[in-house]
PDB file of N, CA and C in Angstrom:
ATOM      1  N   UNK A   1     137.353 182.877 109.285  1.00  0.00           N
ATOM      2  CA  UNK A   1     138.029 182.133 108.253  1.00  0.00           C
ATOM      3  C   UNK A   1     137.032 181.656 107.213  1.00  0.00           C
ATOM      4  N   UNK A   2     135.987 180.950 107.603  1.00  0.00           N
ATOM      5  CA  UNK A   2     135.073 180.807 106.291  1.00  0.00           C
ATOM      6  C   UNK A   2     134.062 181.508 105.992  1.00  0.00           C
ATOM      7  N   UNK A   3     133.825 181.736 104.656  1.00  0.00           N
ATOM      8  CA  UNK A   3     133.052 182.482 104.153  1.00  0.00           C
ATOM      9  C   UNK A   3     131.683 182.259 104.026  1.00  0.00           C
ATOM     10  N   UNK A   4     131.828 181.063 103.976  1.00  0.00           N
ATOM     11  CA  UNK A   4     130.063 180.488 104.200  1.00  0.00           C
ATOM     12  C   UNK A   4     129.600 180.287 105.234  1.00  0.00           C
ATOM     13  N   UNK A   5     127.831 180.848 105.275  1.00  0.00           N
ATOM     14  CA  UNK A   5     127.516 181.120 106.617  1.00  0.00           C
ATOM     15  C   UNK A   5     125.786 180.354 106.469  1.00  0.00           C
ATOM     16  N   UNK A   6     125.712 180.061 107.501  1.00  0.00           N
ATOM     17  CA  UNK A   6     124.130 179.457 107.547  1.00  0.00           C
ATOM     18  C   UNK A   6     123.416 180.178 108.462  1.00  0.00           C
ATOM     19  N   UNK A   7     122.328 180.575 107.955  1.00  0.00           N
ATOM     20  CA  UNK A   7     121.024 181.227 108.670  1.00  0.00           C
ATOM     21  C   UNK A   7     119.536 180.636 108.850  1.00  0.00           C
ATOM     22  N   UNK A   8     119.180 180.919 110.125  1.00  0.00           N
ATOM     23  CA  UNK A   8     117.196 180.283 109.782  1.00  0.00           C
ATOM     24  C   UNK A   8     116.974 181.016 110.075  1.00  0.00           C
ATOM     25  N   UNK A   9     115.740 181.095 108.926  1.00  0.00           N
ATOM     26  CA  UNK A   9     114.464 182.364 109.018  1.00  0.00           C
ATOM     27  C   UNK A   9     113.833 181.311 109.740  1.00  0.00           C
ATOM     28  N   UNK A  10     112.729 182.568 110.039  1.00  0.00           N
ATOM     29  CA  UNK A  10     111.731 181.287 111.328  1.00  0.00           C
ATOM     30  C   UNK A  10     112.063 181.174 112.686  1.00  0.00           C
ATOM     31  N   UNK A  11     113.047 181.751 113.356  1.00  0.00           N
ATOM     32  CA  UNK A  11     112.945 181.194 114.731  1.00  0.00           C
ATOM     33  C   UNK A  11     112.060 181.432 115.195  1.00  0.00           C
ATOM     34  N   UNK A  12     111.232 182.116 115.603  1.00  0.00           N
ATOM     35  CA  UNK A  12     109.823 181.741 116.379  1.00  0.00           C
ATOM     36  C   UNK A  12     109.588 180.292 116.350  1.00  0.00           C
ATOM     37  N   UNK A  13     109.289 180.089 115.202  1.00  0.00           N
ATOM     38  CA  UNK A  13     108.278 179.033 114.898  1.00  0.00           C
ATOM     39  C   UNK A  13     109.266 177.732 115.056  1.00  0.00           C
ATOM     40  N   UNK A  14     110.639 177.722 114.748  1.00  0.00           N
ATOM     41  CA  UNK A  14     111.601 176.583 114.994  1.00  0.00           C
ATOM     42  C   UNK A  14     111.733 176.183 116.627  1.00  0.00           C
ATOM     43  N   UNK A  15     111.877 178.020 117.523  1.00  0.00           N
ATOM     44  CA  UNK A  15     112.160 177.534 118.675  1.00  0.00           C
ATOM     45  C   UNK A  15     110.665 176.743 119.224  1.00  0.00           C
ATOM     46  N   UNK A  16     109.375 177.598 118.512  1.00  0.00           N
ATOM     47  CA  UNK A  16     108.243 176.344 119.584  1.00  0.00           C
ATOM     48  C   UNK A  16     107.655 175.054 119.254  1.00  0.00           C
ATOM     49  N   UNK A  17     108.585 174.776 118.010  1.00  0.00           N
ATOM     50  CA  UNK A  17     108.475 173.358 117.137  1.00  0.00           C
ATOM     51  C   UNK A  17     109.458 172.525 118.365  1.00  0.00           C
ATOM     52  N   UNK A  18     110.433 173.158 118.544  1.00  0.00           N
ATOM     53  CA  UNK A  18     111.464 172.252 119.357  1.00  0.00           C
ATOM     54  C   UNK A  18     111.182 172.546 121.147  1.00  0.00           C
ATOM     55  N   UNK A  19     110.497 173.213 121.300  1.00  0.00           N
ATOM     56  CA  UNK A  19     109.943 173.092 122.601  1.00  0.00           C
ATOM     57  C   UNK A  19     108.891 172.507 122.905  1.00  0.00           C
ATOM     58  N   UNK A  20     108.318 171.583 121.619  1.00  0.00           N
ATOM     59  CA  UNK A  20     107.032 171.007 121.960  1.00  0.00           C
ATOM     60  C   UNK A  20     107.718 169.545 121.156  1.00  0.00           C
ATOM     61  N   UNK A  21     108.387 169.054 120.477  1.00  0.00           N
ATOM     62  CA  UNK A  21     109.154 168.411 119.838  1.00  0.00           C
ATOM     63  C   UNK A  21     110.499 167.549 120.514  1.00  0.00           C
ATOM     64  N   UNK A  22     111.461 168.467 120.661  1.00  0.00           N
ATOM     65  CA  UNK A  22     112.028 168.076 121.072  1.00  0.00           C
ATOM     66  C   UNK A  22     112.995 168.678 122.406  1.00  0.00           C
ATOM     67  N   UNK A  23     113.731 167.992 123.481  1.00  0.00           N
ATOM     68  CA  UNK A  23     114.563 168.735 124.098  1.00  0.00           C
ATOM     69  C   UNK A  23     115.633 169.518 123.858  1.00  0.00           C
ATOM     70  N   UNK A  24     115.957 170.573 125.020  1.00  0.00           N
ATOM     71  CA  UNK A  24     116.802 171.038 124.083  1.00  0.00           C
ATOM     72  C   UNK A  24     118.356 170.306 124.066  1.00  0.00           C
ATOM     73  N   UNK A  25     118.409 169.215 125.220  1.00  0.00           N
ATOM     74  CA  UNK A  25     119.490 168.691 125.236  1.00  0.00           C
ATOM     75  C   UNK A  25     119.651 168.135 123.890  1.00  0.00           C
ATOM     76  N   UNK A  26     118.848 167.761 123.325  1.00  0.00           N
ATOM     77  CA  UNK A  26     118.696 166.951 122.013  1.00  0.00           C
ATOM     78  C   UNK A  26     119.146 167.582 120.901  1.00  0.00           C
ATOM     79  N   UNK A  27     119.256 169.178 120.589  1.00  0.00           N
ATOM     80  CA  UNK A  27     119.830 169.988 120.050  1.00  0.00           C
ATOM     81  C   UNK A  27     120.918 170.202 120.224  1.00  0.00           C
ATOM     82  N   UNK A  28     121.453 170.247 121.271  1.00  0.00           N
ATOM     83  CA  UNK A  28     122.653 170.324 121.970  1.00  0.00           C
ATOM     84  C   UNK A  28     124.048 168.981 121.770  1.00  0.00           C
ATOM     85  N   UNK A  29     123.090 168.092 121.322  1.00  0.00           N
ATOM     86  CA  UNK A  29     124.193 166.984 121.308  1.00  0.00           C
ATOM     87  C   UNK A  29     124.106 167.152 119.876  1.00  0.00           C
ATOM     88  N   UNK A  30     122.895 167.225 119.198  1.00  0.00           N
ATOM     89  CA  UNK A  30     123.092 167.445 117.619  1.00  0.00           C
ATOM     90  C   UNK A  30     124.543 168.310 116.837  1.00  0.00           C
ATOM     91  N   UNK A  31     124.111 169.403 117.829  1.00  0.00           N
ATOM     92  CA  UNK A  31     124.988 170.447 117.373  1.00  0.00           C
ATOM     93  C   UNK A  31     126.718 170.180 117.918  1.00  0.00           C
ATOM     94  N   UNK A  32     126.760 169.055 119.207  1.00  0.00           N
ATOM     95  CA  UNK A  32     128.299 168.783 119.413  1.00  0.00           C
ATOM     96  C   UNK A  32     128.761 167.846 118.446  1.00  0.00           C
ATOM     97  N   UNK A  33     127.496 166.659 118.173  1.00  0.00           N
ATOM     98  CA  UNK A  33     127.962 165.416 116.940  1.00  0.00           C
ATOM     99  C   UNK A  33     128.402 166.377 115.683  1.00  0.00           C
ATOM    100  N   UNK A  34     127.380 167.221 115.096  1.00  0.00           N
ATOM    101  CA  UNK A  34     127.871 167.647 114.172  1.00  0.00           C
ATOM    102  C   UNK A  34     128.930 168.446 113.878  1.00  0.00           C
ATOM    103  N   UNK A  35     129.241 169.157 114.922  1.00  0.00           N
ATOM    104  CA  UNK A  35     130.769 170.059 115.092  1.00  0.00           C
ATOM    105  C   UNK A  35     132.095 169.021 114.545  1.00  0.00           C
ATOM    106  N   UNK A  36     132.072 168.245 115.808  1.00  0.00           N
ATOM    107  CA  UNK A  36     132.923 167.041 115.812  1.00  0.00           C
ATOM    108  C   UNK A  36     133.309 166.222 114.527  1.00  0.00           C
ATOM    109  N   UNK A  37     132.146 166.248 114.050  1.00  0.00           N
ATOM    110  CA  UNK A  37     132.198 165.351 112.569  1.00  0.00           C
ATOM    111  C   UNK A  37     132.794 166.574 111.040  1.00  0.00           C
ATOM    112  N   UNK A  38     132.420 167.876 111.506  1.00  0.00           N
ATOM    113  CA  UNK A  38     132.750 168.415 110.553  1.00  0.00           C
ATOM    114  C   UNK A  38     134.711 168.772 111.018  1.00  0.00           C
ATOM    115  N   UNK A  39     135.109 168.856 112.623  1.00  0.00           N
ATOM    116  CA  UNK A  39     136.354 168.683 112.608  1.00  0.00           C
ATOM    117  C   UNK A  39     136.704 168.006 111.614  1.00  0.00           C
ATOM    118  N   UNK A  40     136.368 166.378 112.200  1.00  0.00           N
ATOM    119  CA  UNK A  40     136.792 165.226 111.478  1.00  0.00           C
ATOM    120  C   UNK A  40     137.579 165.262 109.953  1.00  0.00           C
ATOM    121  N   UNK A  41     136.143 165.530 109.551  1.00  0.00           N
ATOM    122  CA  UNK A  41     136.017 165.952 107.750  1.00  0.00           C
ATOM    123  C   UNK A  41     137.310 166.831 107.348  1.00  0.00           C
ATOM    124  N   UNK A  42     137.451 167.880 108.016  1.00  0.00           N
ATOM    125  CA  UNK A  42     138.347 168.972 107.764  1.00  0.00           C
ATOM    126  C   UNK A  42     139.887 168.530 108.192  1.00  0.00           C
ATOM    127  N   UNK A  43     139.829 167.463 108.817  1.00  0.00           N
ATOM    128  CA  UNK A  43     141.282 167.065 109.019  1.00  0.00           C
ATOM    129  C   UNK A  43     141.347 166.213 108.373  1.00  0.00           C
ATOM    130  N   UNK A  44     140.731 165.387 107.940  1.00  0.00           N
ATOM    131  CA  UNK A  44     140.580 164.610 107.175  1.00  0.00           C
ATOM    132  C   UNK A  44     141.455 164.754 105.330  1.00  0.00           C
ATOM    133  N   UNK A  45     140.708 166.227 105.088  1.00  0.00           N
ATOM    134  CA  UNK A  45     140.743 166.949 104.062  1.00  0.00           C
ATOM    135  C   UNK A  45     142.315 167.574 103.853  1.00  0.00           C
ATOM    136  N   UNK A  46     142.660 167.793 104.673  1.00  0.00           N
ATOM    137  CA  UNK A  46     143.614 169.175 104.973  1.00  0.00           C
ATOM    138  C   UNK A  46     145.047 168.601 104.103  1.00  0.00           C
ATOM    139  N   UNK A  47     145.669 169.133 103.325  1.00  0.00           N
ATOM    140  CA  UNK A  47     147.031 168.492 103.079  1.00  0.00           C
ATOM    141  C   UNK A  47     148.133 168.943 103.785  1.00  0.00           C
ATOM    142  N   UNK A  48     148.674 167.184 104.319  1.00  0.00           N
ATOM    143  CA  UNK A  48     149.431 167.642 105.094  1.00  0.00           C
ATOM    144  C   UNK A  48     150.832 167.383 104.714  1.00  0.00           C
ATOM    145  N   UNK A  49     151.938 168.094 105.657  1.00  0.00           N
ATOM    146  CA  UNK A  49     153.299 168.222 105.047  1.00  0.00           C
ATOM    147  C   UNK A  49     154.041 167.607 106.485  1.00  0.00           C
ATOM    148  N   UNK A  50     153.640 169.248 107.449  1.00  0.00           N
ATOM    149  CA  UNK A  50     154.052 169.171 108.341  1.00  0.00           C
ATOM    150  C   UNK A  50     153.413 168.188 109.504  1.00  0.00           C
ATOM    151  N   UNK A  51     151.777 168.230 109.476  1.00  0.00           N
ATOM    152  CA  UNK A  51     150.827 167.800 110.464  1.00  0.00           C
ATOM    153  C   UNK A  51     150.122 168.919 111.174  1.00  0.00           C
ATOM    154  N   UNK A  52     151.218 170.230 111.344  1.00  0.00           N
ATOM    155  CA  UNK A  52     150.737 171.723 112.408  1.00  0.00           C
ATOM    156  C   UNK A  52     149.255 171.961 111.656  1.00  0.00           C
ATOM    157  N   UNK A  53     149.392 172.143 110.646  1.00  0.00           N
ATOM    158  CA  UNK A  53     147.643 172.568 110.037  1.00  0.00           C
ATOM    159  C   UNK A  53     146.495 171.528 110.481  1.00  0.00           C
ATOM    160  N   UNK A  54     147.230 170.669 110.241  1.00  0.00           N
ATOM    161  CA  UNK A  54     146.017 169.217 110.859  1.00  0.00           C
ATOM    162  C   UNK A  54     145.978 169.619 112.266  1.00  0.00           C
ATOM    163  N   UNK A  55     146.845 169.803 113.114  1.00  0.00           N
ATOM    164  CA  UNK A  55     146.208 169.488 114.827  1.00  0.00           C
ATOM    165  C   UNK A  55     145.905 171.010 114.937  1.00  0.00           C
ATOM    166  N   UNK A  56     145.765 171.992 114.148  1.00  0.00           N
ATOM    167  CA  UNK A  56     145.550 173.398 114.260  1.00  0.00           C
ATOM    168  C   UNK A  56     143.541 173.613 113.984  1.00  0.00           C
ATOM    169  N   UNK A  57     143.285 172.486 113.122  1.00  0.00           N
ATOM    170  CA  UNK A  57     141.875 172.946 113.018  1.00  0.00           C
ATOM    171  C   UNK A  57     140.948 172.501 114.647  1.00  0.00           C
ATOM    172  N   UNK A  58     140.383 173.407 115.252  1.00  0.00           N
ATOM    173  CA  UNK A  58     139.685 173.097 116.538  1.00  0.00           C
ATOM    174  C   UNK A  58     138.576 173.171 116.419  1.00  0.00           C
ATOM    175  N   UNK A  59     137.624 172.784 117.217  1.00  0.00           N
ATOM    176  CA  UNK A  59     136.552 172.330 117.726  1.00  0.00           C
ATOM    177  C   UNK A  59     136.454 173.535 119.234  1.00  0.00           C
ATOM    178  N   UNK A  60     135.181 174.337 119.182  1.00  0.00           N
ATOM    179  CA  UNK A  60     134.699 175.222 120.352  1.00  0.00           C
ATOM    180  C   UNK A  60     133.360 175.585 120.251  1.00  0.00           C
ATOM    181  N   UNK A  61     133.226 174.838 121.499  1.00  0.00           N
ATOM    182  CA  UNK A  61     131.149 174.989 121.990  1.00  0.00           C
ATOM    183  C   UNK A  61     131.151 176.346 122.240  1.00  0.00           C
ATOM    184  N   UNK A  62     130.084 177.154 122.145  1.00  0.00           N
ATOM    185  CA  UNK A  62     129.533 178.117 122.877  1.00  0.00           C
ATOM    186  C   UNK A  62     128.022 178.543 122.700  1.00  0.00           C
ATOM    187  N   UNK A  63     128.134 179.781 123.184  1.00  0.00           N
ATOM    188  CA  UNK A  63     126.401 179.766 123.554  1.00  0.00           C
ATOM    189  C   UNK A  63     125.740 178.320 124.513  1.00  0.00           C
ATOM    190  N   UNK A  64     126.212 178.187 125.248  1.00  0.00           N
ATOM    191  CA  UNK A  64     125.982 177.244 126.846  1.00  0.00           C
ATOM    192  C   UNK A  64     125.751 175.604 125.286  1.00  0.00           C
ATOM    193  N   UNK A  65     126.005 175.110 124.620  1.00  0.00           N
ATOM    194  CA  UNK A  65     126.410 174.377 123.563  1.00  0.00           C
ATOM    195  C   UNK A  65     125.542 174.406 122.251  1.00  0.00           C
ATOM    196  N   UNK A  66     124.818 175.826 122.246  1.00  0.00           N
ATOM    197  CA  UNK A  66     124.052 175.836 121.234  1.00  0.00           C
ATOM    198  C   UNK A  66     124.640 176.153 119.675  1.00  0.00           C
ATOM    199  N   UNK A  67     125.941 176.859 119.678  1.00  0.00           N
ATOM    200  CA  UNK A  67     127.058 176.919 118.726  1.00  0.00           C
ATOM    201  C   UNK A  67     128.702 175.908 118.753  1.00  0.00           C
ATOM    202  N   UNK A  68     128.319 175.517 117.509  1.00  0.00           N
ATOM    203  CA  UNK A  68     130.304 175.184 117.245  1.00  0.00           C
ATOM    204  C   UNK A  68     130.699 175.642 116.072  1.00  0.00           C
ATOM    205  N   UNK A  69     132.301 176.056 116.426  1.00  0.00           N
ATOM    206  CA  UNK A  69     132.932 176.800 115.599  1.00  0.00           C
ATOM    207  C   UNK A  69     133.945 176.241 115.349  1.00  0.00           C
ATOM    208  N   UNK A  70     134.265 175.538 114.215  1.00  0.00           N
ATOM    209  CA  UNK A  70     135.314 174.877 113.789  1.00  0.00           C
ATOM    210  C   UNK A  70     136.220 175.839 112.677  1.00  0.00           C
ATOM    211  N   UNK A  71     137.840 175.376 113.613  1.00  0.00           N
ATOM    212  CA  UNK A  71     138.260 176.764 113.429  1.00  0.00           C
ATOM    213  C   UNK A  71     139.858 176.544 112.586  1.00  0.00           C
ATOM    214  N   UNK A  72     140.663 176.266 111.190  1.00  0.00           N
ATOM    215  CA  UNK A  72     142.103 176.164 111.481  1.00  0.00           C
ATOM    216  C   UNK A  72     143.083 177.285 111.940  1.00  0.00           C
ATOM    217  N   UNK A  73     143.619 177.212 113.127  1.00  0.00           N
ATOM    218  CA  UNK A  73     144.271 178.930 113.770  1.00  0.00           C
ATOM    219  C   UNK A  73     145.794 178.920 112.658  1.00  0.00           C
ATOM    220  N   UNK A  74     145.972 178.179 112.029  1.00  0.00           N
ATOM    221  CA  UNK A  74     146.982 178.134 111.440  1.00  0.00           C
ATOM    222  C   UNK A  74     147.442 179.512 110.692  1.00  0.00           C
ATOM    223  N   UNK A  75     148.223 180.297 110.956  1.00  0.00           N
ATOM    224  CA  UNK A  75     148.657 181.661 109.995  1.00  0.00           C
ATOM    225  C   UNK A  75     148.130 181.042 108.784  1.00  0.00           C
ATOM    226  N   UNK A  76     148.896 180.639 107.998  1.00  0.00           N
ATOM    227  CA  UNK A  76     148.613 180.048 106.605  1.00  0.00           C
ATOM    228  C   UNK A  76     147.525 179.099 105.955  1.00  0.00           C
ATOM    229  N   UNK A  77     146.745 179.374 107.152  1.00  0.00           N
ATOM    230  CA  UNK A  77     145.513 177.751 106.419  1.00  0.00           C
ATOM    231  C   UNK A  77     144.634 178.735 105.229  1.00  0.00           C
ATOM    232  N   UNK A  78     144.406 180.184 105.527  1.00  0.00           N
ATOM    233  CA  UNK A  78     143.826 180.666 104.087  1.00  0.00           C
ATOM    234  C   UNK A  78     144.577 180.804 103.067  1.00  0.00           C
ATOM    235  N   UNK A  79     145.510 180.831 102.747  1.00  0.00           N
ATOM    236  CA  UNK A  79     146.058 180.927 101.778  1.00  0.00           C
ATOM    237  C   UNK A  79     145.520 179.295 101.256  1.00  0.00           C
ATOM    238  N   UNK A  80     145.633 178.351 101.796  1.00  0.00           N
ATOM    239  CA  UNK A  80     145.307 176.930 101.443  1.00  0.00           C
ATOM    240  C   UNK A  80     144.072 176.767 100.924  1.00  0.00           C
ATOM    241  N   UNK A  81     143.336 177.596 101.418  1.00  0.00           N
ATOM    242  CA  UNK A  81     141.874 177.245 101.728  1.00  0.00           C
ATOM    243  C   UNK A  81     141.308 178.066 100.496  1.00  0.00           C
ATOM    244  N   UNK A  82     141.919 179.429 100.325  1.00  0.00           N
ATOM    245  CA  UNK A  82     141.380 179.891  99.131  1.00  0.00           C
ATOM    246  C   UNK A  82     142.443 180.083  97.897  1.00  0.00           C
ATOM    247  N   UNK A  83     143.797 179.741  98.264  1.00  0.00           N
ATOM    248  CA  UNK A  83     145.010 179.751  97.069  1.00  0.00           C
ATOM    249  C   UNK A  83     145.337 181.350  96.511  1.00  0.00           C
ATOM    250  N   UNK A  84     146.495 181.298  96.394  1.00  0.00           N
ATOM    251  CA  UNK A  84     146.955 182.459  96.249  1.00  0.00           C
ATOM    252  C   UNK A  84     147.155 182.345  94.348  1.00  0.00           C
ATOM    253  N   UNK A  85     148.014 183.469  93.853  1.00  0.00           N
ATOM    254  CA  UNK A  85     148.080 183.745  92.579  1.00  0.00           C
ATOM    255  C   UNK A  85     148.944 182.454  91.866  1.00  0.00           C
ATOM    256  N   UNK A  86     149.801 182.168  92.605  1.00  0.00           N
ATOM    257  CA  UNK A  86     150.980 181.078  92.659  1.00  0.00           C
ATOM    258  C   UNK A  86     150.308 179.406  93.187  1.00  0.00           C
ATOM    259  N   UNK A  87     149.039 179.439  93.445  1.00  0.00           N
ATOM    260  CA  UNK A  87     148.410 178.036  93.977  1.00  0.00           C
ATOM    261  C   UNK A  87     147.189 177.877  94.106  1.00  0.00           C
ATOM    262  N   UNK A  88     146.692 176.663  93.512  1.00  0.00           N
ATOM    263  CA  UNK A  88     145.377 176.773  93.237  1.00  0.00           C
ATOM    264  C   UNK A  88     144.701 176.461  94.875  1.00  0.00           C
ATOM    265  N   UNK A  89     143.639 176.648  94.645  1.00  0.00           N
ATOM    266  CA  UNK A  89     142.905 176.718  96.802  1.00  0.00           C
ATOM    267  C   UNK A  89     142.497 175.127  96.857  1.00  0.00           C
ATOM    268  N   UNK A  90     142.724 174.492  98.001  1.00  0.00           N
ATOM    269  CA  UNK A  90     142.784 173.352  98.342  1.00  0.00           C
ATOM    270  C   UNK A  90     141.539 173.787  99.855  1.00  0.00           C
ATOM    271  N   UNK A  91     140.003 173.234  99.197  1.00  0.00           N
ATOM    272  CA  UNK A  91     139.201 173.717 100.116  1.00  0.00           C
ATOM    273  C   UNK A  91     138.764 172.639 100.965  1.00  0.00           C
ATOM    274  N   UNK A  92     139.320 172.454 101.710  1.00  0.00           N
ATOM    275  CA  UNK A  92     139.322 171.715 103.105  1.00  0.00           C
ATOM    276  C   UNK A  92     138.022 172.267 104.162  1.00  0.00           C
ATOM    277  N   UNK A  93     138.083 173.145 104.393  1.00  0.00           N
ATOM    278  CA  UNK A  93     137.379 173.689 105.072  1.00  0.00           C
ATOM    279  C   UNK A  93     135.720 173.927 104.723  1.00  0.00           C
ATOM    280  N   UNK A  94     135.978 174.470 103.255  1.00  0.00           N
ATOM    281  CA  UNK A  94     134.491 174.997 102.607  1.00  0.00           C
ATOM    282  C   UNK A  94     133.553 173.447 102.241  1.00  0.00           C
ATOM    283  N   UNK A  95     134.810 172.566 101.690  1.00  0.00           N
ATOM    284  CA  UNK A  95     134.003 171.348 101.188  1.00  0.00           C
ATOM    285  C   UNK A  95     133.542 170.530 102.268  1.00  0.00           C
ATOM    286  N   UNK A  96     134.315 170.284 103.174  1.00  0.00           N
ATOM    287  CA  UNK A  96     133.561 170.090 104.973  1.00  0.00           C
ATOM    288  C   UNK A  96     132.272 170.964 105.184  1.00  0.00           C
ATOM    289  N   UNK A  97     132.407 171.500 105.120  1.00  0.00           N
ATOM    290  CA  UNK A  97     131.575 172.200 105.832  1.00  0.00           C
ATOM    291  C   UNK A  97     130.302 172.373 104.801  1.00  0.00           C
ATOM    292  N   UNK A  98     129.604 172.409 103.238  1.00  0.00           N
ATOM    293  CA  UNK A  98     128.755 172.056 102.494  1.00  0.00           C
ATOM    294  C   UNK A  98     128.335 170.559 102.946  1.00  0.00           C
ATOM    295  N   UNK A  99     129.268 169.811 103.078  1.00  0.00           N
ATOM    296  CA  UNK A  99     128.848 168.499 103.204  1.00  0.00           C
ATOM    297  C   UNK A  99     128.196 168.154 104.771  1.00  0.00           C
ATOM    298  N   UNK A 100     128.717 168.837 105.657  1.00  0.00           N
ATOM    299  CA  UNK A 100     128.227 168.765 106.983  1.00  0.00           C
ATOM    300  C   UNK A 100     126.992 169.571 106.934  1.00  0.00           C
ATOM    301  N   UNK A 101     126.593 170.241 106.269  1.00  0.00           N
ATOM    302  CA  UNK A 101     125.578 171.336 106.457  1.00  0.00           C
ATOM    303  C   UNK A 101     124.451 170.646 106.391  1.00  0.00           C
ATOM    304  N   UNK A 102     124.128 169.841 105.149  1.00  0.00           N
ATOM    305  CA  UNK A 102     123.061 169.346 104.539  1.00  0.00           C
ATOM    306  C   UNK A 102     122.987 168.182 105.687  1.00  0.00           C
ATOM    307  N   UNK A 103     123.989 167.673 106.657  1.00  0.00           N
ATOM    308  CA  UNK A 103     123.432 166.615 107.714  1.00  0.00           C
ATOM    309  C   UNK A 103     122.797 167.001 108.800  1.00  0.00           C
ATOM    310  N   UNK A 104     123.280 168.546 108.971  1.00  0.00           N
ATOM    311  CA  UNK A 104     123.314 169.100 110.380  1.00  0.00           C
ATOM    312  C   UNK A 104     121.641 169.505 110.033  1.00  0.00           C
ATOM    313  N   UNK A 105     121.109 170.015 108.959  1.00  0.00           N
ATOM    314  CA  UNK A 105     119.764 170.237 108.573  1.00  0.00           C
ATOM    315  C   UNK A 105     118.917 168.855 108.627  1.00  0.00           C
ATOM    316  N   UNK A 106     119.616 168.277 108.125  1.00  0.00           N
ATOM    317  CA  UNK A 106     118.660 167.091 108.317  1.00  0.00           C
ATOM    318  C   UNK A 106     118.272 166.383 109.725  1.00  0.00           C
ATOM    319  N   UNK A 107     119.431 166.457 110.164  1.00  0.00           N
ATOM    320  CA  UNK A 107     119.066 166.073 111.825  1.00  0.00           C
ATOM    321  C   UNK A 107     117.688 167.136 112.770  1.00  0.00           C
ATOM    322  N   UNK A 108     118.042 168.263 112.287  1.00  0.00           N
ATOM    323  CA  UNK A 108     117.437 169.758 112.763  1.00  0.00           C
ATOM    324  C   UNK A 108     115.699 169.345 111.977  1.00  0.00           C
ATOM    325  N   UNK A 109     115.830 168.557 110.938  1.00  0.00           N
ATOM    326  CA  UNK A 109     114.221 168.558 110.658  1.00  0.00           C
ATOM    327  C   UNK A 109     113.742 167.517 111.561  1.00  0.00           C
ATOM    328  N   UNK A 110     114.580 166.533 111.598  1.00  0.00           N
ATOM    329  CA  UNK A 110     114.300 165.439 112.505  1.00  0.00           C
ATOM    330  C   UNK A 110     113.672 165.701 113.919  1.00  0.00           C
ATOM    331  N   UNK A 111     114.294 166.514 114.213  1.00  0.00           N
ATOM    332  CA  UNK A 111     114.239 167.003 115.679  1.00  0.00           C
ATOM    333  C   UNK A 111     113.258 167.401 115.813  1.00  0.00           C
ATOM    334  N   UNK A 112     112.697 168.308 114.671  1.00  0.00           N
ATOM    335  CA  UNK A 112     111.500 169.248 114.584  1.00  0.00           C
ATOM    336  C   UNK A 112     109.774 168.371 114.399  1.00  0.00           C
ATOM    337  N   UNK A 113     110.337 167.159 114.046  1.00  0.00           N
ATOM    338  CA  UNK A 113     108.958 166.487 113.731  1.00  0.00           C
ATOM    339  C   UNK A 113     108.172 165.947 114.981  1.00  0.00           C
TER     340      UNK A 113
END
């Protein structure tokens, strides 16, 4: 569903910054706070009519909790998200998720020092 994607160059050097730095549980909760909070944001955001789009955006750990994927399963949440010819895009999702990014990095330098 979203189009924006985040990458680090560097893992070598990130994973033995954070193996000498920090635990990895410590990453691990980073990465559940920040999931959680970017739910938040995105329901937060979402316009609602019915409510189904709101309790539709989820929250899912993986990679043993090194990934979250915040997700709306809603048939119709892209059309919302990027607007069709007939409606302008109501970005719930993208603007969450810019705004969560720049925290989730900042925590991630934190970690690293």
């Amino acid at each position: 569903m979203a189009r924006g994607s985040l990458s680090i160059r560097g893992t070598k050097e990130l994973q033995g910054r954070l193996r000498r730095n920090a635990r990895l549980t410590d990453v691990k909760k980073a990465v559940l706070v920040n999931g959680s909070e970017l739910q938040r944001k995105a329901q937060r955001r979402v316009p609602v009519d019915t409510g189904f789009l709101k309790r539709s955006i989820e929250l899912t750990i993986e990679d043993r909790g090194f990934t979250a994927k915040v997700s709306a399963t809603a048939h119709y949440a892209p059309y919302l998200e990027w607007g069709t010819r007939f409606m302008y895009p109501r970005k719930f999702m993208g603007n969450s998720h810019f705004e969560q990014r720049r925290k989730f990095l900042k925590d991630m330098r934190r970690l690293m020092r």
